[in-house]
Protein backbone atom coordinates (compact mmCIF):
# COMPACT_ATOMS: atom_id res chain seq x y z
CA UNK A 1 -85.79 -90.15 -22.57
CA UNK A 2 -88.01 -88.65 -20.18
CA UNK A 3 -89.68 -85.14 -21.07
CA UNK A 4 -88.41 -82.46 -18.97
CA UNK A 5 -91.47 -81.14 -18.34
CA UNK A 6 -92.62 -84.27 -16.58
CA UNK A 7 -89.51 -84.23 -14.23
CA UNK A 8 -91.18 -81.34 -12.42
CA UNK A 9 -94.97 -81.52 -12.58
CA UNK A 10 -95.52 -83.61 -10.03
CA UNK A 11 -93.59 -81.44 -7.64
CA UNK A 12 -94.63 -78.33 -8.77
CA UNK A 13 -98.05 -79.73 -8.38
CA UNK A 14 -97.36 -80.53 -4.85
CA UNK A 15 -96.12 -77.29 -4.27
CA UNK A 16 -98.01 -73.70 -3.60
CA UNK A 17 -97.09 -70.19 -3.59
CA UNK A 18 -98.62 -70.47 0.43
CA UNK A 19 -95.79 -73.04 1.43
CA UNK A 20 -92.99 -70.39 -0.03
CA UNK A 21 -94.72 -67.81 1.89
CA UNK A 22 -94.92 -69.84 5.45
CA UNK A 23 -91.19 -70.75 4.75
CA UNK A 24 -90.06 -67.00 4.56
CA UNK A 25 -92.20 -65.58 7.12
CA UNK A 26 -90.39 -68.30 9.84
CA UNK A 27 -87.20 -67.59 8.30
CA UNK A 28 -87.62 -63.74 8.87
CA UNK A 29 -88.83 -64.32 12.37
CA UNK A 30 -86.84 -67.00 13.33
CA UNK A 31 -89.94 -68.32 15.22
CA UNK A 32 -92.92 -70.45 14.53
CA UNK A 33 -95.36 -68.24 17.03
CA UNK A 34 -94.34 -65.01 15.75
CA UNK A 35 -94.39 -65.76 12.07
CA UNK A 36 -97.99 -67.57 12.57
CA UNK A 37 -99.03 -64.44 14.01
CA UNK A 38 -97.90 -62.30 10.88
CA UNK A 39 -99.50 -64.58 8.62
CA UNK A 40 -103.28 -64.55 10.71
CA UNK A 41 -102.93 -68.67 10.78
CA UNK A 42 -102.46 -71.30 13.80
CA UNK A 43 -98.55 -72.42 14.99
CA UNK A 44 -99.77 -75.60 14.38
CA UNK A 45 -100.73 -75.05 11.04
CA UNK A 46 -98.17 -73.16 9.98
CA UNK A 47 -95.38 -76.22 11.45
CA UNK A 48 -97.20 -78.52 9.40
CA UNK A 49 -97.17 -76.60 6.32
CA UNK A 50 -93.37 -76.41 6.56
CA UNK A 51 -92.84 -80.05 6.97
CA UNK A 52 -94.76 -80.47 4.24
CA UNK A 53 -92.94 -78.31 2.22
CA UNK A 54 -89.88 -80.03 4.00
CA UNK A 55 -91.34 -84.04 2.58
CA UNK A 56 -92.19 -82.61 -0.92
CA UNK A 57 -88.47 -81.89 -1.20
CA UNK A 58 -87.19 -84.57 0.32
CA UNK A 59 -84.38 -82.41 2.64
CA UNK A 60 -84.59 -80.50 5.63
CA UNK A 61 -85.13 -76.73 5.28
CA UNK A 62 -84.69 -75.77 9.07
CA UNK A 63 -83.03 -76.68 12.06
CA UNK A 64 -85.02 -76.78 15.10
CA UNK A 65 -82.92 -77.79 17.65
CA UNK A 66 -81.70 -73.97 19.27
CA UNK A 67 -83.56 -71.33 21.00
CA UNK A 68 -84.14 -69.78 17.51
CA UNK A 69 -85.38 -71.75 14.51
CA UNK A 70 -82.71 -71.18 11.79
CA UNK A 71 -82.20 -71.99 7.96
CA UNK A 72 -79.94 -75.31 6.99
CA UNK A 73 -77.90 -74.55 4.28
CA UNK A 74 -80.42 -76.23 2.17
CA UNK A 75 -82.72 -73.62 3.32
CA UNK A 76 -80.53 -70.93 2.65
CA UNK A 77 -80.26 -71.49 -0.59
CA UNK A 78 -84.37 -72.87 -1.35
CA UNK A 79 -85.67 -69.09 0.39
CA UNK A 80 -83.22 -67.31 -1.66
CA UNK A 81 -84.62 -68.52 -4.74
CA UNK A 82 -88.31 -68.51 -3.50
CA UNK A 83 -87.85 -65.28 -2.72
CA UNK A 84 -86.93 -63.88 -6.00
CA UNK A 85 -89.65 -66.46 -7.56
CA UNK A 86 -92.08 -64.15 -5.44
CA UNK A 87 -91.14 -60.92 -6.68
CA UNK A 88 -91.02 -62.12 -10.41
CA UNK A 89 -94.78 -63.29 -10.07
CA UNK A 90 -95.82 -59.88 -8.21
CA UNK A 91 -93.95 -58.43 -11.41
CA UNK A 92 -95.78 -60.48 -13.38
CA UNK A 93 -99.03 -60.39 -11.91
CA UNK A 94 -98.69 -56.27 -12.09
CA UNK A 95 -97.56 -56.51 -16.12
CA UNK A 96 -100.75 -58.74 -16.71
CA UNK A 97 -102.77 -56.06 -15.35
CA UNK A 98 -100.65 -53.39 -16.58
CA UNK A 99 -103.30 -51.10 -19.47
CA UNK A 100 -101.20 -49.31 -21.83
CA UNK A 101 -103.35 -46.49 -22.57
CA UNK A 102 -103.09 -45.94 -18.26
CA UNK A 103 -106.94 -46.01 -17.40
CA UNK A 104 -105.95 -47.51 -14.49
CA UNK A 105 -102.40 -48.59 -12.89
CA UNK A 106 -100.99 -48.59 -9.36
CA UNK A 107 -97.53 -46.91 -9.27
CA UNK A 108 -95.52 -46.93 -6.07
CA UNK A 109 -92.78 -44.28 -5.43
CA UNK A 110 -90.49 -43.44 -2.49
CA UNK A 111 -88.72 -39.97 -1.90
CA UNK A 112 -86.14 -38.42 0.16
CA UNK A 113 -87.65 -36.08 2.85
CA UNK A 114 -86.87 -32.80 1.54
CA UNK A 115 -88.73 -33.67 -1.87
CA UNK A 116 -91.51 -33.72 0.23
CA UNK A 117 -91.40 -29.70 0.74
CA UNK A 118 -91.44 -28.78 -2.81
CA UNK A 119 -91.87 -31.70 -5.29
CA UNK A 120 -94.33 -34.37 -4.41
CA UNK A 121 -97.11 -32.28 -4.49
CA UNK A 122 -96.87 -30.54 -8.15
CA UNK A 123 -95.88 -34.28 -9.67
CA UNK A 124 -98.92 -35.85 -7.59
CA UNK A 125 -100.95 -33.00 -8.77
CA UNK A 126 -99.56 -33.36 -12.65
CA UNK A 127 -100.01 -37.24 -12.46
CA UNK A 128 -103.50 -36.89 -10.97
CA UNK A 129 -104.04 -34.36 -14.07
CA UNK A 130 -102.88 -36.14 -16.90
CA UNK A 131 -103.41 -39.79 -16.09
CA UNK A 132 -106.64 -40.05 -13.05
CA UNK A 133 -106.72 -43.73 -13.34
CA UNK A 134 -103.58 -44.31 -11.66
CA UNK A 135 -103.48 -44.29 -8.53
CA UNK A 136 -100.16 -43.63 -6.15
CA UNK A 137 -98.20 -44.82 -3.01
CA UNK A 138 -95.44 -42.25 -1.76
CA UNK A 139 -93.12 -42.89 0.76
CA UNK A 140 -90.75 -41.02 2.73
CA UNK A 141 -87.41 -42.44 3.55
CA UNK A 142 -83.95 -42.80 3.50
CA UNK A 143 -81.88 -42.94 0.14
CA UNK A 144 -80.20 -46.34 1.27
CA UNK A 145 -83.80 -47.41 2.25
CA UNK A 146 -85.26 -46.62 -1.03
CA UNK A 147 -82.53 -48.43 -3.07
CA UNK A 148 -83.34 -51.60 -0.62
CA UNK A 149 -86.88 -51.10 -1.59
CA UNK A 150 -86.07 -50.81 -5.25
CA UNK A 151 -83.85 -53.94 -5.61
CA UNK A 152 -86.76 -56.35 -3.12
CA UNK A 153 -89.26 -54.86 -5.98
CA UNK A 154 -91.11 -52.82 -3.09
CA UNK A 155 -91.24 -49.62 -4.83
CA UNK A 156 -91.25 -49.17 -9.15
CA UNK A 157 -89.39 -45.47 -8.99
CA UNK A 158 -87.73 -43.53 -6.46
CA UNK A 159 -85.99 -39.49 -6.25
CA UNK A 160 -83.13 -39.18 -4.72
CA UNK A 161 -79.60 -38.03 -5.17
CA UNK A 162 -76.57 -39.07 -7.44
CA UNK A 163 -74.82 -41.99 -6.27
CA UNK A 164 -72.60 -43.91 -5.61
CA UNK A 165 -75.43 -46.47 -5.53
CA UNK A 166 -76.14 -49.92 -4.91
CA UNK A 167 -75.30 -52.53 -7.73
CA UNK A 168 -78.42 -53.30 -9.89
CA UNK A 169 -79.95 -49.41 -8.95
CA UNK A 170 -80.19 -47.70 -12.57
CA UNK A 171 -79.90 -43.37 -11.78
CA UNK A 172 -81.53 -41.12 -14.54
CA UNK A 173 -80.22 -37.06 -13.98
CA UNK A 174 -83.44 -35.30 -13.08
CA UNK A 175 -82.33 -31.59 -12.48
CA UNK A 176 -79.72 -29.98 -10.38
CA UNK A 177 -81.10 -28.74 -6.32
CA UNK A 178 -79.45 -25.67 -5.18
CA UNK A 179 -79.18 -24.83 -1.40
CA UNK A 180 -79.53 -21.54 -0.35
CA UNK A 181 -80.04 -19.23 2.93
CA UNK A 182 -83.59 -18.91 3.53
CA UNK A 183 -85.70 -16.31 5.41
CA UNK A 184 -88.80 -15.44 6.23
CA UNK A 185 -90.36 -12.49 3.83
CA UNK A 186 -90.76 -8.85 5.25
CA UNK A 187 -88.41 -9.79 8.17
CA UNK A 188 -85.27 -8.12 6.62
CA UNK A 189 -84.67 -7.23 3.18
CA UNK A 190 -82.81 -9.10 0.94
CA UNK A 191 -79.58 -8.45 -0.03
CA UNK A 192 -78.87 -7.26 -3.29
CA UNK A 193 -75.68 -9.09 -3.48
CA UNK A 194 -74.86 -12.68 -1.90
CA UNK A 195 -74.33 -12.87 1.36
CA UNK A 196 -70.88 -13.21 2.38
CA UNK A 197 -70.47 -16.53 4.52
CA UNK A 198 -68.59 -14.86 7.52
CA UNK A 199 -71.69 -12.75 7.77
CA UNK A 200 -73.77 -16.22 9.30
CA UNK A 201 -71.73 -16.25 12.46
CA UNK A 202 -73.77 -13.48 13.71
CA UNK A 203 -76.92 -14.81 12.26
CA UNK A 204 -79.68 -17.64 14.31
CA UNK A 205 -80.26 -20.52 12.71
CA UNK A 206 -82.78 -23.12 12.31
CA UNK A 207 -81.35 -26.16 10.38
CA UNK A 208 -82.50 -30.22 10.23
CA UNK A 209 -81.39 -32.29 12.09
CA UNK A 210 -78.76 -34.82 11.82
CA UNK A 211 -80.82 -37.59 10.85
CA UNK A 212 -81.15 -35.65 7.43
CA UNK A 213 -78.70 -36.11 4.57
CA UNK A 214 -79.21 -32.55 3.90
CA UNK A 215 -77.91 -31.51 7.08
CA UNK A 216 -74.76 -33.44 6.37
CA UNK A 217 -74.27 -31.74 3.29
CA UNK A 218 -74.94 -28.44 5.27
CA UNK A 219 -72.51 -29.40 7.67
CA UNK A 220 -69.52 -29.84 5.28
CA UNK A 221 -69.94 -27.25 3.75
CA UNK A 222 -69.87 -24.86 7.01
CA UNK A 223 -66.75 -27.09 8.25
CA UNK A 224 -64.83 -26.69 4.43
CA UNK A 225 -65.27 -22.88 4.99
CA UNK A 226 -64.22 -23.12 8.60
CA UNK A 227 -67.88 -21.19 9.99
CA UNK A 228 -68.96 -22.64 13.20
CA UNK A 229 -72.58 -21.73 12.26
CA UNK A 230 -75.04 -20.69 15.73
CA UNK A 231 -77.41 -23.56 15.31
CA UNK A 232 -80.32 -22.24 18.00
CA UNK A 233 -83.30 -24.72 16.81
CA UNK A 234 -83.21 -28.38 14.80
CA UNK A 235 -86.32 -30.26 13.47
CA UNK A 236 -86.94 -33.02 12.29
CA UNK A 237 -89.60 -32.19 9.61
CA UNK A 238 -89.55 -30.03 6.62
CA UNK A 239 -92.78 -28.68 7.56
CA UNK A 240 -91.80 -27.74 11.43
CA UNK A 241 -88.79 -25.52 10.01
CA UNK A 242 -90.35 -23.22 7.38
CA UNK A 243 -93.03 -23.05 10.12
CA UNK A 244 -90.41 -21.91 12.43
CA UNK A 245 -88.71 -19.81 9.86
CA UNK A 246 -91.72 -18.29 8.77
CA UNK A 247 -92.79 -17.19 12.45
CA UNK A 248 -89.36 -15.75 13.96
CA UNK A 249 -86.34 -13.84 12.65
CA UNK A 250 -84.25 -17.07 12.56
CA UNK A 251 -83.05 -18.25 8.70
CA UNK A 252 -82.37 -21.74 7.55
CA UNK A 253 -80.68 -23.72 4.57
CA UNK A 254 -82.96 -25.20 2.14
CA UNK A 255 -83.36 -26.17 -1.18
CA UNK A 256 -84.13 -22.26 -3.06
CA UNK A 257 -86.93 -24.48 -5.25
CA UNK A 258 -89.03 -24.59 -1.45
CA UNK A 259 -89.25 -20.81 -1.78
CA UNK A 260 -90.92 -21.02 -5.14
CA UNK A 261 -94.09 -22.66 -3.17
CA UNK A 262 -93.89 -20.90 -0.12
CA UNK A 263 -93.94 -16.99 -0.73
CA UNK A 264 -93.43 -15.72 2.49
CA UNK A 265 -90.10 -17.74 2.79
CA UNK A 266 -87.11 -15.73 0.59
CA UNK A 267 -83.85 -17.52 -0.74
CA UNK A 268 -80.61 -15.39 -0.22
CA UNK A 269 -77.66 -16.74 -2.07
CA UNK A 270 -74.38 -17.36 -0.57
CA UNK A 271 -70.90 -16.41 -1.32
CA UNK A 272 -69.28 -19.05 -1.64
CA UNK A 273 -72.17 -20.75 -2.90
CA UNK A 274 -73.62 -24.55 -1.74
CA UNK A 275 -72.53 -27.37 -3.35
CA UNK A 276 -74.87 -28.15 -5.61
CA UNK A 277 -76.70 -32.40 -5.74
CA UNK A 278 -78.03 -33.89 -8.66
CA UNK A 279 -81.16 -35.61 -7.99
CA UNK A 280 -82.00 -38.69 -9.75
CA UNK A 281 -84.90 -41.23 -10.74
CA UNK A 282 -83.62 -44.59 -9.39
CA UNK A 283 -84.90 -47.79 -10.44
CA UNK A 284 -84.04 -51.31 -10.43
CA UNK A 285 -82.17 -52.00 -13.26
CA UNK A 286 -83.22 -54.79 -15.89
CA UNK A 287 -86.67 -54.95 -13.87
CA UNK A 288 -89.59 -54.51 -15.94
CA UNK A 289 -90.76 -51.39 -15.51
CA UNK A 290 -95.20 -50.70 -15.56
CA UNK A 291 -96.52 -47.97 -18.46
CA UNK A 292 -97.13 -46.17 -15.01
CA UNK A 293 -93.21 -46.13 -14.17
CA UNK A 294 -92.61 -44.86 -17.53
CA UNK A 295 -95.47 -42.37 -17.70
CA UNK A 296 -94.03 -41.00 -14.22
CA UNK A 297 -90.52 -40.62 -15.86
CA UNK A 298 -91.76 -38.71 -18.70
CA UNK A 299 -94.20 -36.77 -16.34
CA UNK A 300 -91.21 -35.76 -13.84
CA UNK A 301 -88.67 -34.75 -16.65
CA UNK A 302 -91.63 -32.09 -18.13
CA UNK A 303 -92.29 -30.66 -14.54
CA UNK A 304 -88.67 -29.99 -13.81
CA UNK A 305 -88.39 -28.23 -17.06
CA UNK A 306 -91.59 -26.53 -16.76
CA UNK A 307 -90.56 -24.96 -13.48
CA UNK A 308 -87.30 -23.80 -14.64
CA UNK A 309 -85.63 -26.44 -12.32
CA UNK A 310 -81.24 -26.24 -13.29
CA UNK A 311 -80.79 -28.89 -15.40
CA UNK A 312 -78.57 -31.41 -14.31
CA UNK A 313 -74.60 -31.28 -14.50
């Protein structure tokens, strides 16, 4: 009987990570030109590639013959596969290079945008402290982006909020966020009670805009209390509205852990309160996950507690 091994040699042989790499890019594209663009090589080269890619296998990968160059269901199936072979040998390449004692390490992270305001900086700032090999990618998006991210092994750890979430994210309870009215300092004083909600239909505000999955919480809860709220300014950045806030008489809703950074804004609690959010670590589950990842989660769980964060629910 014929050693398994020896079954696949000669095709792996024939075979190179390039010719997985051409295959996706003109899958993605759905175009020879485009994709040779992306990948800094000639159309020419790049067809050729393909079909031999296309010979080693012996079966046809895509079909030429419309406006747009599309997979066969052969190809369907090969670029699914190559494309998970891919990630496991970035994964792989990153463990090899992974140091345990973290004198140097890459870790990428993604957050949603109001973390930005009051959280990236004091764990960038921590990480930078206790580990100043590592070095660190942050990104701002979505929380469906950064679970796509996650699961295509873009990103190694994201913050966002309890679920639900995508099958194969893994959520670890961070702390609890509290929403609260906020205003700039000096402009009036602060209650010494909470703020009745009724009281806010008198009262300008400057809130995010739609886009924002904050707003949408902010939204419901005006709409479950049945307050029309006077909405006189929306932004689309974190930084724009305390700005705003800070400069003028108008108030906003934001996270009340903003205010502990930013002493001339002032939280004043509401009666009925926010809902609260639980906000998460995501990552992908089963992955393997760098010393850096791990440091991070260890890093981020100290921070929250040394800042008196709520703990999570």
């Amino acid at each position: 009987m014929t050693p398994i091994g020896t079954i696949y040699t000669p095709l792996m042989a024939a075979l190179e990570l390039r010719h997985l790499r051409y295959l996706l890019a003109v899958a993605e594209h759905g175009n020879f030109t485009r994709a040779a663009e992306e990948l800094h090589i000639s159309q020419p080269t790049l067809s050729q590639q393909v079909k031999q890619l296309e010979r080693t296998l012996g079966v046809q990968l895509l079909d030429r013959t419309g406006r747009a160059v599309r997979l066969t269901d052969a190809g369907a199936v090969y670029t699914d596969h190559a494309r998970r072979a891919l990630r496991d040998l970035a994964a792989a390449e990153r463990a090899v290079h992974d140091v345990r004692d973290l004198s140097r390490g890459h870790l990428r992270l993604a957050v949603t945008p109001t973390f930005t305001a009051y959280l990236v900086g004091p764990l960038t700032a921590e990480l930078h402290a206790r580990h100043p090999g590592l070095t660190l990618t942050v990104r701002e998006m979505t929380q469906d982006r950064v679970e796509a991210a996650l699961l295509a092994d873009d990103l190694d750890v994201g913050i966002a909020f309890a679920g639900p979430h995508l099958p194969g994210i893994a959520a670890t309870p961070l702390f609890t966020e509290t929403l609260t009215l906020v205003r700039a300092a000096g402009h009036t004083p602060a209650p010494a009670d909470p703020l009745p909600l009724g009281a806010l239909r008198d009262e300008r505000l400057a809130l995010l805009n739609t886009d924002f999955a904050t707003r949408t919480h902010i939204d419901a809860y005006f709409a479950d209390h049945r307050v029309t709220p006077r909405v006189t300014v929306e932004a689309d950045s974190l930084q724009a509205l305390t700005e705003i806030v800070r400069r003028t008489d108008l108030a906003t809703v934001l996270p009340d852990a903003i205010t502990h950074d930013h002493p001339h804004l002032v939280p004043v609690p509401l009666t009925p309160p926010l809902p609260t959010r639980t906000v998460t670590l995501l990552r992908r589950d089963g992955a393997y996950h760098s010393a850096a990842c791990h440091a991070f989660a260890r890093l981020a769980h100290d921070l929250v507690r040394s800042r008196g964060y709520a703990p999570p629910r």
